[in-house]
N, C-alpha and C. Protein backbone atom coordinates (compact mmCIF):
# COMPACT_ATOMS: atom_id res chain seq x y z
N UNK A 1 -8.21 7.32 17.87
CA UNK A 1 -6.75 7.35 17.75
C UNK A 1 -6.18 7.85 19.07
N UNK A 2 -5.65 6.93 19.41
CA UNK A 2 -4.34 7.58 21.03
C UNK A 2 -3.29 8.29 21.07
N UNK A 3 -2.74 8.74 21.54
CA UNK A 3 -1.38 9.27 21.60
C UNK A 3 -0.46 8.10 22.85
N UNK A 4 0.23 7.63 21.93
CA UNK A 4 0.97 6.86 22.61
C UNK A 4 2.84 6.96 23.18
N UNK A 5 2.74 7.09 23.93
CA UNK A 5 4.54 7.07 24.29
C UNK A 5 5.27 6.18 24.05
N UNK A 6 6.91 6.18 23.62
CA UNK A 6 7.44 4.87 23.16
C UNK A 6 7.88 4.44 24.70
N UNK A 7 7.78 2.83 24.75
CA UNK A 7 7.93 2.49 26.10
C UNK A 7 9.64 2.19 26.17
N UNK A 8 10.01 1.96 25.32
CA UNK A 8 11.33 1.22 25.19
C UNK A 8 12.90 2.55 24.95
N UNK A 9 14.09 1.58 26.15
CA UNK A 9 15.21 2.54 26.34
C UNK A 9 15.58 1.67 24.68
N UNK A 10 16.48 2.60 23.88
CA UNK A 10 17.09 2.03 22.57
C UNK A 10 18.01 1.00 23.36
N UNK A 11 18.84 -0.07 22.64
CA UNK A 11 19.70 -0.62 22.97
C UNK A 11 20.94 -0.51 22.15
N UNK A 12 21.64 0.12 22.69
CA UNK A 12 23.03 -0.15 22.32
C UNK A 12 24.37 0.07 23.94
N UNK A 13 25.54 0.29 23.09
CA UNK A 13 26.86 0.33 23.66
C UNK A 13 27.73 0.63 23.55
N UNK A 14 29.04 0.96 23.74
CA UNK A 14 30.31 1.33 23.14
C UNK A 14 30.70 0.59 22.32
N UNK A 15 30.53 -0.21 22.19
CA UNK A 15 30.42 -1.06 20.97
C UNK A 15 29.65 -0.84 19.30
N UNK A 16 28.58 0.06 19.75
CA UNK A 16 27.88 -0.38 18.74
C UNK A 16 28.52 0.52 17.13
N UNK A 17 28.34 -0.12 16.52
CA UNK A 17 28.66 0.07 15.21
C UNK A 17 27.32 1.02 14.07
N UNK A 18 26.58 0.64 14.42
CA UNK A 18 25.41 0.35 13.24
C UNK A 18 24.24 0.50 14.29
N UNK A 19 23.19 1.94 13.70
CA UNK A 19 21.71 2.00 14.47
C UNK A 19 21.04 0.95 13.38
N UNK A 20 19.98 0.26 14.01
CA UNK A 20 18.71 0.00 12.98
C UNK A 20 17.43 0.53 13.90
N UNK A 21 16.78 1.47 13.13
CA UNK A 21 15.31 2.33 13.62
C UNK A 21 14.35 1.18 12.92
N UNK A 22 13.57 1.35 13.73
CA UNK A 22 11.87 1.30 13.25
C UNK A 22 11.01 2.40 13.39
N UNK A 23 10.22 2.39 13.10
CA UNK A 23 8.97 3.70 13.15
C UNK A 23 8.46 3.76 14.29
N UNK A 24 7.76 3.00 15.31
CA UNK A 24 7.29 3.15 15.90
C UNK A 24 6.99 1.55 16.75
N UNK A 25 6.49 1.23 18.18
CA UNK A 25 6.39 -0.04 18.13
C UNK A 25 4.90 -0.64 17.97
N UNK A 26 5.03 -1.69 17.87
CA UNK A 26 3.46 -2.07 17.13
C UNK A 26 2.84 -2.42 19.21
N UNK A 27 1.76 -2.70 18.45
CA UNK A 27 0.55 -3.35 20.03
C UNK A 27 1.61 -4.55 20.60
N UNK A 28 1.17 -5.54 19.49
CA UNK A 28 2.44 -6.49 20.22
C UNK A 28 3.23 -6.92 20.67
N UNK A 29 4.29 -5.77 20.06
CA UNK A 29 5.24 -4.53 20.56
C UNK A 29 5.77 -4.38 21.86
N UNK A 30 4.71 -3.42 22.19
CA UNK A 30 4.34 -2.99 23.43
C UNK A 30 3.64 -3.93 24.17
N UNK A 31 2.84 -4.80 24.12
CA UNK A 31 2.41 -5.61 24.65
C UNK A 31 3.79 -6.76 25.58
N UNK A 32 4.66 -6.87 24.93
CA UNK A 32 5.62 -7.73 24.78
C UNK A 32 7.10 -6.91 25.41
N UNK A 33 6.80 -5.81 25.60
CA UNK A 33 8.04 -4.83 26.40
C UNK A 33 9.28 -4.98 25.58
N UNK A 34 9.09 -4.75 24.58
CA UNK A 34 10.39 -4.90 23.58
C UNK A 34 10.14 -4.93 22.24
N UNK A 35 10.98 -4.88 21.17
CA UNK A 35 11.43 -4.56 20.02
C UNK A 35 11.02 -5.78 19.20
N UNK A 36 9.80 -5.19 17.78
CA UNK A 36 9.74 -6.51 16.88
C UNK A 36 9.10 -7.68 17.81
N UNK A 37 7.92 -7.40 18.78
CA UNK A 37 7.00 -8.18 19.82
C UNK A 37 6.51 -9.04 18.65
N UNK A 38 5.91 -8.78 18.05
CA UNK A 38 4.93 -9.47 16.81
C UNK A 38 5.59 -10.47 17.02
N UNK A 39 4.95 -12.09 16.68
CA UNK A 39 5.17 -13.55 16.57
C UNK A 39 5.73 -13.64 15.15
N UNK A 40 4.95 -12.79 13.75
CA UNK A 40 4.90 -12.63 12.88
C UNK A 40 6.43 -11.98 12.38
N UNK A 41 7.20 -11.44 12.74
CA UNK A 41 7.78 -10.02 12.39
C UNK A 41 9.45 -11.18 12.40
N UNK A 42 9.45 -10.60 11.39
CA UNK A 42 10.80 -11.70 10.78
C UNK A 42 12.13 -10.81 11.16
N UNK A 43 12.12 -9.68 12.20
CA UNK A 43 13.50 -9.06 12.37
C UNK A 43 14.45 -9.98 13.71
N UNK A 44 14.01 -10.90 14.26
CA UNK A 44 14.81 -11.52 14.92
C UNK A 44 15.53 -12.48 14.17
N UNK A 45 14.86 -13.24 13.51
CA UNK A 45 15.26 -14.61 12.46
C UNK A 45 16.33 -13.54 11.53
N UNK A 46 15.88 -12.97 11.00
CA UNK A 46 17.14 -12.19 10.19
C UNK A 46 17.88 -11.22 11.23
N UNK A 47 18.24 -11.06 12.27
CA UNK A 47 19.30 -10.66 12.94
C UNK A 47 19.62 -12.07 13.16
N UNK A 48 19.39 -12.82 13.94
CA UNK A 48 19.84 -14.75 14.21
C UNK A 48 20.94 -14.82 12.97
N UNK A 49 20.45 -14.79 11.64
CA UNK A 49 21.02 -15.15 10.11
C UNK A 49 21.90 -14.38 10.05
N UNK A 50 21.91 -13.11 9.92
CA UNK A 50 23.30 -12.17 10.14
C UNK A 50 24.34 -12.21 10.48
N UNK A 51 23.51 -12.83 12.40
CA UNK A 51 25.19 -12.99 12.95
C UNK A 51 25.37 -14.73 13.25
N UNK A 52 24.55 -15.25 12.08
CA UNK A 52 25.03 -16.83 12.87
C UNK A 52 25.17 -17.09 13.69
N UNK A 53 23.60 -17.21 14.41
CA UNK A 53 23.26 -17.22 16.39
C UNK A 53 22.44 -18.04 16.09
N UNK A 54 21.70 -18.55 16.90
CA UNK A 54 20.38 -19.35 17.23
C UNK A 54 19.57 -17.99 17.65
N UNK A 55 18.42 -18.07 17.19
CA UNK A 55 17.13 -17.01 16.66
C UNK A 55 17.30 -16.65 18.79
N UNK A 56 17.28 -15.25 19.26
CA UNK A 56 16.70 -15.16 20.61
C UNK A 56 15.37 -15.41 20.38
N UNK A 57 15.55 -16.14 22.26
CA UNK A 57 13.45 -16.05 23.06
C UNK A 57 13.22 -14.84 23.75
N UNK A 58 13.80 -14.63 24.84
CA UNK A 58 13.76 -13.65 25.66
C UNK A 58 14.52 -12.57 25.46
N UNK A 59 14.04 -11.57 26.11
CA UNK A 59 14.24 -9.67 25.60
C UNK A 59 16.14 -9.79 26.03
N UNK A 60 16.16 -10.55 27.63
CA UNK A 60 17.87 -10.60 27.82
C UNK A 60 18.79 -10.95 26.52
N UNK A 61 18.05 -12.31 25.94
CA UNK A 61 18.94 -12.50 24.69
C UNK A 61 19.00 -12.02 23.64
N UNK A 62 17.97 -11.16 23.14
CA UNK A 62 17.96 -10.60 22.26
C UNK A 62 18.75 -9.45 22.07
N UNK A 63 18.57 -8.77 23.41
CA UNK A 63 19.53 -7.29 23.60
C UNK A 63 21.36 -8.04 23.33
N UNK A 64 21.06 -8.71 24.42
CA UNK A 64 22.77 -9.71 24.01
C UNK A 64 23.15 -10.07 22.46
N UNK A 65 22.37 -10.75 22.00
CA UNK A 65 22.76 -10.75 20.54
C UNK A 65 22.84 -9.41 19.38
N UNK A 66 22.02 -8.35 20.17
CA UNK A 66 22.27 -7.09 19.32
C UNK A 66 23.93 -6.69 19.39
N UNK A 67 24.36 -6.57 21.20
CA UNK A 67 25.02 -5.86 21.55
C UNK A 67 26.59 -6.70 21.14
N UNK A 68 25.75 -7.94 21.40
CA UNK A 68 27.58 -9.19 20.63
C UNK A 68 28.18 -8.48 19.17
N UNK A 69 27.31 -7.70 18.17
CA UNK A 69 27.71 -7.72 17.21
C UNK A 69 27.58 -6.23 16.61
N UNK A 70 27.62 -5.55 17.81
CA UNK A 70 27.47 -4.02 17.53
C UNK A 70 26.96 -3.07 17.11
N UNK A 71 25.31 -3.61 17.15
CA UNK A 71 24.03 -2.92 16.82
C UNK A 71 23.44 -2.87 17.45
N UNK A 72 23.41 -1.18 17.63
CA UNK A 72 22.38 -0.91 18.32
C UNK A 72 20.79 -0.65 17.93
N UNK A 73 19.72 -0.55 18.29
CA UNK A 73 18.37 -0.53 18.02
C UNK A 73 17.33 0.60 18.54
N UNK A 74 16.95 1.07 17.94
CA UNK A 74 16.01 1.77 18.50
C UNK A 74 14.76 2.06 17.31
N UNK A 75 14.06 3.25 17.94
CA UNK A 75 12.46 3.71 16.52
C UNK A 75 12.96 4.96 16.74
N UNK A 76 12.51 5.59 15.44
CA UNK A 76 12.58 7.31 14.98
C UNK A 76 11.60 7.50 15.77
N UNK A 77 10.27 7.10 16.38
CA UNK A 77 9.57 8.06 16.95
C UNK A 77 9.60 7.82 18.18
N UNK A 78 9.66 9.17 19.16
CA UNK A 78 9.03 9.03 20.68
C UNK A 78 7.77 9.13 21.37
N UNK A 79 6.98 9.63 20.54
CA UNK A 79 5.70 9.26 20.70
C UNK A 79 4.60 10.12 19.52
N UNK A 80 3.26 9.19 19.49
CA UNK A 80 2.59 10.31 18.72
C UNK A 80 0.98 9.59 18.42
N UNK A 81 0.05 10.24 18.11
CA UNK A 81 -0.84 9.40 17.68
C UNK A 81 -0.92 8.37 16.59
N UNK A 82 -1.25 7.36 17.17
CA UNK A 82 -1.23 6.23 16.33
C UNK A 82 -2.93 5.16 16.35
N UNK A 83 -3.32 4.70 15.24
CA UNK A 83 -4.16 3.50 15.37
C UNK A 83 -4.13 2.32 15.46
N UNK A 84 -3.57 1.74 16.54
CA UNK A 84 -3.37 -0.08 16.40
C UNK A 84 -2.15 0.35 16.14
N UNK A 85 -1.41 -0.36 14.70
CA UNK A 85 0.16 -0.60 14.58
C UNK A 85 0.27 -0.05 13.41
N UNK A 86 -0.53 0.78 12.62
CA UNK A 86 -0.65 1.20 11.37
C UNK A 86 0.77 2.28 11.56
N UNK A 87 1.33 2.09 10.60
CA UNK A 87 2.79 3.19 10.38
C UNK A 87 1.93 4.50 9.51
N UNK A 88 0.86 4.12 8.56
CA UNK A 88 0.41 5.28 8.39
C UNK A 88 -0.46 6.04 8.52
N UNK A 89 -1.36 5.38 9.78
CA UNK A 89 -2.03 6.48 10.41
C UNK A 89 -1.17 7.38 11.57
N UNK A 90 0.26 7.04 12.00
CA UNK A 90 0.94 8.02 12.59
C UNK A 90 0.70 9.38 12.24
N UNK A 91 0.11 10.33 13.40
CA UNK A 91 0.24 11.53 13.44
C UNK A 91 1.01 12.45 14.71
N UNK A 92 1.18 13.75 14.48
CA UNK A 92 1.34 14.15 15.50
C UNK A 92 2.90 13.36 16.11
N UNK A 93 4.02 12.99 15.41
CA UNK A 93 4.89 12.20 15.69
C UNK A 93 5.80 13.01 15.99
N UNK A 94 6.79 13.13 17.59
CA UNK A 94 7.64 13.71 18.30
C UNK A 94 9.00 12.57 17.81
N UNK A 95 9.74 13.14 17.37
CA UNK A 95 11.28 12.34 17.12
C UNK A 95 11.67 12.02 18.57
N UNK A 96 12.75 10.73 18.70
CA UNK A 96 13.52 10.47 19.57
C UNK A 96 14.84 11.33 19.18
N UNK A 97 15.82 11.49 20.45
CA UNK A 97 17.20 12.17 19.84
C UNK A 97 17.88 11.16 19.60
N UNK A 98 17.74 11.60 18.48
CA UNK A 98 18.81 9.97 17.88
C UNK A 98 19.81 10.94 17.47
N UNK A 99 20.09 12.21 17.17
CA UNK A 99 21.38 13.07 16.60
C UNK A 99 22.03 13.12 18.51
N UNK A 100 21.53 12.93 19.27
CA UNK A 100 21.91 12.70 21.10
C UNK A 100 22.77 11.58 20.88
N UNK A 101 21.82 10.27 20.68
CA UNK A 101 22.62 8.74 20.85
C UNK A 101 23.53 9.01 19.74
N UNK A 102 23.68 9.32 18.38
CA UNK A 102 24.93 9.40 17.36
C UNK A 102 26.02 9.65 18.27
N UNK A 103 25.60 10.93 19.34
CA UNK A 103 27.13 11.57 19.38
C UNK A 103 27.47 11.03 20.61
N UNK A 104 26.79 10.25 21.85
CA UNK A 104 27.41 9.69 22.28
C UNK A 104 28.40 8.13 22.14
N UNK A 105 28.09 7.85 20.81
CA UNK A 105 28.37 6.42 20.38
C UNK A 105 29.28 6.64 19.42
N UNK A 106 30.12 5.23 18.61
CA UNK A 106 30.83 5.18 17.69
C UNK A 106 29.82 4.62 16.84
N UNK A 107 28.43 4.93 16.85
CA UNK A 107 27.77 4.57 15.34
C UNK A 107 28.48 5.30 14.34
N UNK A 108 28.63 4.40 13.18
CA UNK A 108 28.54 4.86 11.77
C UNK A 108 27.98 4.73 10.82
N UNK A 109 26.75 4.28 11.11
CA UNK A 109 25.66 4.11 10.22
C UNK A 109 24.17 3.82 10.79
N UNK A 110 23.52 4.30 10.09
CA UNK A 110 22.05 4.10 10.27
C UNK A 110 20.94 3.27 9.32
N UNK A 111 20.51 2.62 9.29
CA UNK A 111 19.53 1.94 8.74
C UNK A 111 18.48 1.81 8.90
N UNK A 112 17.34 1.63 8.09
CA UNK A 112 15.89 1.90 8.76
C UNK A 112 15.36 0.76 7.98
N UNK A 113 14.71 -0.29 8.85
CA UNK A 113 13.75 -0.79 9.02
C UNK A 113 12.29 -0.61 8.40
N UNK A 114 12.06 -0.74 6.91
CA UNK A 114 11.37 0.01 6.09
C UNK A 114 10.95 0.97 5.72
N UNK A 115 9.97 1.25 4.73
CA UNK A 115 9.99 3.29 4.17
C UNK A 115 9.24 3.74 5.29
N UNK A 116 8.77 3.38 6.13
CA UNK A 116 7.72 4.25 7.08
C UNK A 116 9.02 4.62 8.22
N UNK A 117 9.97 3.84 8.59
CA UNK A 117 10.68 4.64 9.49
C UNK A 117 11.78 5.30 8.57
N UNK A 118 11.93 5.02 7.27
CA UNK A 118 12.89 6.02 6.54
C UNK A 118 12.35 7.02 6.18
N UNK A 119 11.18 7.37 6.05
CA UNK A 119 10.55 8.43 5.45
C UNK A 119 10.79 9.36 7.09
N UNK A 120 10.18 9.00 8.47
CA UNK A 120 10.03 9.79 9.47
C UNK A 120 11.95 9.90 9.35
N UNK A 121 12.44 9.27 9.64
CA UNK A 121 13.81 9.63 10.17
C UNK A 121 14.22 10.93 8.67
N UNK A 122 14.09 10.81 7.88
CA UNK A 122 14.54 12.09 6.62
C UNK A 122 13.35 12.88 7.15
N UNK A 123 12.61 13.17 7.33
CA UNK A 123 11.70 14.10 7.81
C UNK A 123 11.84 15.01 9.46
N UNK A 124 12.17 14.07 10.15
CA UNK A 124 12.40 14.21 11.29
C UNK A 124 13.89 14.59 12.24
N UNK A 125 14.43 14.13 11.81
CA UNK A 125 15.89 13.66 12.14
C UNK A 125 17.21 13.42 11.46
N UNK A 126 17.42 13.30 10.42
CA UNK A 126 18.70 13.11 9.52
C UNK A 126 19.43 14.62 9.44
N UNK A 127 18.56 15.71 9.19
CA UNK A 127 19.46 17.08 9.51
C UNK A 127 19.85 17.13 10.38
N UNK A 128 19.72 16.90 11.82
CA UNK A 128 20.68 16.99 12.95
C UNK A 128 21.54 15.76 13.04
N UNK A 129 20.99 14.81 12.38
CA UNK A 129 21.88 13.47 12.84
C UNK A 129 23.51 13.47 11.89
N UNK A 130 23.19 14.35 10.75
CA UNK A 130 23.71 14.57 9.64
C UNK A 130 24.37 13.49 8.94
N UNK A 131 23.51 12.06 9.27
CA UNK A 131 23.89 10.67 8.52
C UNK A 131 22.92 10.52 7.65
N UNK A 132 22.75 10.27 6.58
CA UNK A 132 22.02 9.73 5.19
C UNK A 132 21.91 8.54 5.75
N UNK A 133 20.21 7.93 6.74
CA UNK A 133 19.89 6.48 6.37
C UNK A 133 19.62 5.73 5.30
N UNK A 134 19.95 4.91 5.22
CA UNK A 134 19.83 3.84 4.21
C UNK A 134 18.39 2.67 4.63
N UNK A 135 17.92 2.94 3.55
CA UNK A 135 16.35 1.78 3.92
C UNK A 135 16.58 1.12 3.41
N UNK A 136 16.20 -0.31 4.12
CA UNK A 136 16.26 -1.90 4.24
C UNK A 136 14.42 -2.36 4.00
N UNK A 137 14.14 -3.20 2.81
CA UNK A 137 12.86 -3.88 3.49
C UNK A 137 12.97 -4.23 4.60
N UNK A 138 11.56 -3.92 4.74
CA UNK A 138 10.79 -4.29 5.94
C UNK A 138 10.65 -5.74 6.36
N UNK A 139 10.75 -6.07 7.79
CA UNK A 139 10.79 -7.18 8.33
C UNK A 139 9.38 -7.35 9.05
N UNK A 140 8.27 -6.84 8.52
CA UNK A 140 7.02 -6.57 9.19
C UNK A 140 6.43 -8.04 8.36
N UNK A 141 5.41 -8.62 8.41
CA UNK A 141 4.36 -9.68 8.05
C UNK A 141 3.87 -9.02 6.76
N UNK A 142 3.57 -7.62 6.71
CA UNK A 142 2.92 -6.86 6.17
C UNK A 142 3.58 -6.64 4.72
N UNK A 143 4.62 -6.90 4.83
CA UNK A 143 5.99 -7.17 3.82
C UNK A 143 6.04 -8.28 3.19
N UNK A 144 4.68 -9.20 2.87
CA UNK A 144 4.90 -10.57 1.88
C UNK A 144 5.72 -11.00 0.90
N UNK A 145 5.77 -9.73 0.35
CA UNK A 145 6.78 -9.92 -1.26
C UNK A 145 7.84 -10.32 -1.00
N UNK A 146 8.71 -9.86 0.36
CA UNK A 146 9.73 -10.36 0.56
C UNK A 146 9.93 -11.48 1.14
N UNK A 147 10.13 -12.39 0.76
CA UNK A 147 10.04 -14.03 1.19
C UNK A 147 11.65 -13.83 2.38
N UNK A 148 11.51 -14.64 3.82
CA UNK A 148 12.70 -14.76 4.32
C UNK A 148 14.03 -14.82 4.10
N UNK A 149 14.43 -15.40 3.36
CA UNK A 149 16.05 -15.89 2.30
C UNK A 149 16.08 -14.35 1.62
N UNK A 150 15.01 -13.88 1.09
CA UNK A 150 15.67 -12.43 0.38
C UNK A 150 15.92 -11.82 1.01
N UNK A 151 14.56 -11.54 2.09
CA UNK A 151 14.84 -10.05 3.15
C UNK A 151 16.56 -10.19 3.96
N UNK A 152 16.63 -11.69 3.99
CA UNK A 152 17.98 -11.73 4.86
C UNK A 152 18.92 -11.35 3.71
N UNK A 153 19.05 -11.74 2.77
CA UNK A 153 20.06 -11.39 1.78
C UNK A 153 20.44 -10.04 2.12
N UNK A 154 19.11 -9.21 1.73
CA UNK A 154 19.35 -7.72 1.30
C UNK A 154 19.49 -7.20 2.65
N UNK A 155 19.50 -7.55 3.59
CA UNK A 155 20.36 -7.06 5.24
C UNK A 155 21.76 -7.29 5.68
N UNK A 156 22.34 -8.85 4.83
CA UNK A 156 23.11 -8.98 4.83
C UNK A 156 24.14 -8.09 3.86
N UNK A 157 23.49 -7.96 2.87
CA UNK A 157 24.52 -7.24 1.96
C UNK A 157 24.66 -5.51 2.37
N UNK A 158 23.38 -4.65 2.88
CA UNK A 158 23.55 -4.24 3.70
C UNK A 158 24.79 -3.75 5.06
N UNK A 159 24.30 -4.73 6.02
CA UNK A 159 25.55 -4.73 7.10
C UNK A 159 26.30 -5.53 7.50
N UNK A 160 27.13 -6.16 6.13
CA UNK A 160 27.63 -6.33 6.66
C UNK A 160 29.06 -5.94 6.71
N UNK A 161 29.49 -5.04 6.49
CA UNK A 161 30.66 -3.94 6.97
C UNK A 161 30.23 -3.82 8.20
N UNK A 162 29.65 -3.43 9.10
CA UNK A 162 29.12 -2.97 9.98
C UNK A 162 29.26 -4.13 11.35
N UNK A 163 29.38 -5.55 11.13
CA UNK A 163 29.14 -6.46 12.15
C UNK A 163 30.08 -6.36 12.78
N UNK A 164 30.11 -6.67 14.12
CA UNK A 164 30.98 -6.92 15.17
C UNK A 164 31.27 -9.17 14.84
């Protein structure tokens, strides 16, 4: 098991409306210098569906399509031991300041990106952030039950107060 650092600045803006966390980033991840790397990982296609875009390729468009619609992105953790991409062999997990990014931003809401980053962010972070996240299934592969058309549903119904 490694101890790994998160490589990635969060993305947002004065704009942004709405955090969505993940737990941590996977190999692919990191392999890929950006957010939801996995080929597999259905959180671009359901941000695309959200805001009625064409799905991003590249990290430029993707940050652009976050920032068009006032979500910003980041993971509850800044670094910690991890195995491969497993969310629950995380140990040893250092929070990002996400109660920092709240107060420089007009977020008003937080959302997490399945129970492994809702569980760290209530564990970690929600007392200083002093926002109650709200967990969203997971947009991981690992997440079968949720067939595409639902997971987007239940994101949509979700945020959408929240869209730019």
């Amino acid at each position: 098991m490694e101890t790994v650092i998160h490589p990635f600045l969060p993305v947002f803006d004065g704009r942004s409306k709405v955090l969505i966390l993940g737990s941590f980033p996977s190999v692919k991840s990191r392999e890929n210098h950006f957010y939801y790397g996995h080929p597999q990982n259905r959180f671009w296609k359901v941000a695309a569906a959200l805001t009625k875009e064409a799905e991003p390729g590249s990290i430029p468009e993707k940050r652009q399509l976050l920032l068009r619609h006032g979500i910003a992105l980041w993971d509850t953790i800044a670094s910690c031991r991890i195995e491969g991409s497993s969310d629950s062999s995380i140990r040893d997990a250092v929070p990002n300041d996400i109660a920092g990014l709240l107060a420089k931003t007009g977020i008003r809401a937080v959302f997490c990106n399945g129970t492994a980053s809702w569980e760290l962010y209530r564990k970690y972070c929600e007392e200083d952030c002093r926002i109650a996240a709200k967990r969203l299934p997971s947009t991981s592969p690992a997440n079968a039950a949720w067939r595409l058309e639902r997971l987007t549903e239940a994101w949509r119904e979700a945020l959408s107060d929240y869209l730019l």
